[in-house]
C-alpha atoms as a PDB file:
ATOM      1  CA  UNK A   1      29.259-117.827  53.815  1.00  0.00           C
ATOM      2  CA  UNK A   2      26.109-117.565  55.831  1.00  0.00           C
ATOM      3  CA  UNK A   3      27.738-114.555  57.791  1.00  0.00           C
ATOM      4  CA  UNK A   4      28.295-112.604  54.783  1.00  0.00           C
ATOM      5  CA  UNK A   5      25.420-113.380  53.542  1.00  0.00           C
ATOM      6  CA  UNK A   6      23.318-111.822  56.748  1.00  0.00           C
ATOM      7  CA  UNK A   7      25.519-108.952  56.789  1.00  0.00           C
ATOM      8  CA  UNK A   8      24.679-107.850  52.940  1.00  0.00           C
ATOM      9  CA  UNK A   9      20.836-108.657  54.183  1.00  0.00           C
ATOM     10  CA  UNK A  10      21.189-106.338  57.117  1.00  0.00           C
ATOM     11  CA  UNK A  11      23.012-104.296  55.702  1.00  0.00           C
ATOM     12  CA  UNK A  12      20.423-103.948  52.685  1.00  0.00           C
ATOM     13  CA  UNK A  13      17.540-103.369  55.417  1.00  0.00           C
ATOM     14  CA  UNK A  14      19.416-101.031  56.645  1.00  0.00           C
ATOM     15  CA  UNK A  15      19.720 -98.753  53.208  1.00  0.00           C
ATOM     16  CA  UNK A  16      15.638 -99.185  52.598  1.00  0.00           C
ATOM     17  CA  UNK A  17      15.067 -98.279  56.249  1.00  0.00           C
ATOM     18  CA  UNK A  18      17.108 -94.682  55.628  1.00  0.00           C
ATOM     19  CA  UNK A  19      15.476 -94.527  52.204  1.00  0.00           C
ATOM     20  CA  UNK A  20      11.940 -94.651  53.609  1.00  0.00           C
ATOM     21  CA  UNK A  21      12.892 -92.285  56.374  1.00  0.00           C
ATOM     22  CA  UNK A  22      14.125 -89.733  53.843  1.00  0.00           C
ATOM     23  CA  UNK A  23      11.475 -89.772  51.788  1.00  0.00           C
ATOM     24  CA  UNK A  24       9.173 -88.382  54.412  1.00  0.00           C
ATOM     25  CA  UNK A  25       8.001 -84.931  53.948  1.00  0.00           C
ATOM     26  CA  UNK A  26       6.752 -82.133  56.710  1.00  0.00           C
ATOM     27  CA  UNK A  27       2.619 -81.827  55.889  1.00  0.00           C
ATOM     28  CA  UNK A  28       2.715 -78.003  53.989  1.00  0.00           C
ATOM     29  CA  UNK A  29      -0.169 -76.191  53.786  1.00  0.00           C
ATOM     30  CA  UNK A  30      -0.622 -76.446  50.426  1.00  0.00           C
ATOM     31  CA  UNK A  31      -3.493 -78.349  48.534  1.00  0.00           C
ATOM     32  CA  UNK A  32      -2.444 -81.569  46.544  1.00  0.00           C
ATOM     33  CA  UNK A  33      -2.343 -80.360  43.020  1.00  0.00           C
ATOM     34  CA  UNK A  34      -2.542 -83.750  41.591  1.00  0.00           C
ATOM     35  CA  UNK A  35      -5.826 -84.235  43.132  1.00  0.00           C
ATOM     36  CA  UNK A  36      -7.002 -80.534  42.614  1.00  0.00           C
ATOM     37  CA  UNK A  37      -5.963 -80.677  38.910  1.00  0.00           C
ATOM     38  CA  UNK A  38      -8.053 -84.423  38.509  1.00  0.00           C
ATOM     39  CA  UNK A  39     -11.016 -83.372  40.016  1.00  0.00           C
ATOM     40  CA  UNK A  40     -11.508 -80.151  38.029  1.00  0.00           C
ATOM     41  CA  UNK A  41     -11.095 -82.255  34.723  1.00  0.00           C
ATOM     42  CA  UNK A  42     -13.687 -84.291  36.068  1.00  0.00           C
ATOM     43  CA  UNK A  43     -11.324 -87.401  35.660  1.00  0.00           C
ATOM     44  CA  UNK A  44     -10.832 -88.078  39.606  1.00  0.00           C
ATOM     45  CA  UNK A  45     -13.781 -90.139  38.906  1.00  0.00           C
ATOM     46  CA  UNK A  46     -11.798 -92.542  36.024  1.00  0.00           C
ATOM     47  CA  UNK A  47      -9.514 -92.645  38.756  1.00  0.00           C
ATOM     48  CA  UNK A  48     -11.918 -93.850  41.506  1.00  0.00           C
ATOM     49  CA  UNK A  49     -14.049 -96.555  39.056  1.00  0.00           C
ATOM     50  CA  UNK A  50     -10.246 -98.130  38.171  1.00  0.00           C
ATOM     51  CA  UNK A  51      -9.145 -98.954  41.917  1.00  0.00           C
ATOM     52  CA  UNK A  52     -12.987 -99.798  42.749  1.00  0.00           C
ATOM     53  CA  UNK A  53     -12.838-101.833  39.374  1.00  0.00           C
ATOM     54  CA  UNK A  54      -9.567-103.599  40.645  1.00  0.00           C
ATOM     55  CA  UNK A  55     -10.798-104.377  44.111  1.00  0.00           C
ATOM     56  CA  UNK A  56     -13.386-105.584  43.090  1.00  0.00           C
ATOM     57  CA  UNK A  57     -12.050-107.790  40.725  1.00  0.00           C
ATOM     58  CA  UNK A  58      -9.275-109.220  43.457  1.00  0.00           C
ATOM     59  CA  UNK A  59     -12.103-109.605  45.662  1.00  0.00           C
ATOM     60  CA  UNK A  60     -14.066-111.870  43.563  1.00  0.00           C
ATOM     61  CA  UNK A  61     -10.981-113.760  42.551  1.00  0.00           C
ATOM     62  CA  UNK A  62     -10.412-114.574  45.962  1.00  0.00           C
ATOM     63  CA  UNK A  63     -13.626-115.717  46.794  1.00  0.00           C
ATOM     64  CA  UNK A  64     -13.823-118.170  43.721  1.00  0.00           C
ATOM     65  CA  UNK A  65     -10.535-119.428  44.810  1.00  0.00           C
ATOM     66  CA  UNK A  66     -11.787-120.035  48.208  1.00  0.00           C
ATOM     67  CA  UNK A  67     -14.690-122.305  47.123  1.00  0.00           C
ATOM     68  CA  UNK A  68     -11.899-124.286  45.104  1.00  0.00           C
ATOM     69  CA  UNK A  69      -9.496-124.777  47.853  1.00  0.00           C
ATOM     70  CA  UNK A  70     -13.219-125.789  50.131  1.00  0.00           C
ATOM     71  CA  UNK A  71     -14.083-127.994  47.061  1.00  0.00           C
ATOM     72  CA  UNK A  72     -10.955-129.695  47.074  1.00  0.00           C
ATOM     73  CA  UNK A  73     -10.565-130.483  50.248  1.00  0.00           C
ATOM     74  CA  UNK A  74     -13.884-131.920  50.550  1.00  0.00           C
ATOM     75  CA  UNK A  75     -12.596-134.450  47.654  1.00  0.00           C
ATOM     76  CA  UNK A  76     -15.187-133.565  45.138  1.00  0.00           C
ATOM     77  CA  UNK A  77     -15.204-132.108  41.953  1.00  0.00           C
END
């Protein structure tokens, strides 16, 4: 069971390796239009403020949770 089991694991590595291979493209001279058409609508900058936003917010999260985890293991409240 164990050997069939690290086969279909392997075997499943294997698949996503190809599939990230394949999905690689040759760098074209052309422009991104995505960004090209966001930034002349101005809203590349909605864009920007959300992942900053999000950072941000993971950041802080992260930081609270380290003065919990320091607070408990102090053994205080």
């Amino acid at each position: 069971m164990p050997n069939i089991i690290s086969r279909i694991g392997m075997l499943a590595m294997l698949v996503l390796l190809t599939n990230v291979g394949l999905g690689q493209d040759m760098m074209s001279d052309e422009p991104v239009q995505m960004a090209d058409g966001l930034r002349s609508n101005g809203k590349i900058y909605v864009v920007v403020a959300v992942v900053v936003t999000i950072v941000a917010g993971v950041v802080v999260y992260l930081i609270n949770l380290d003065r919990r985890i320091s607070r408990l293991e102090k053994g205080g409240k």
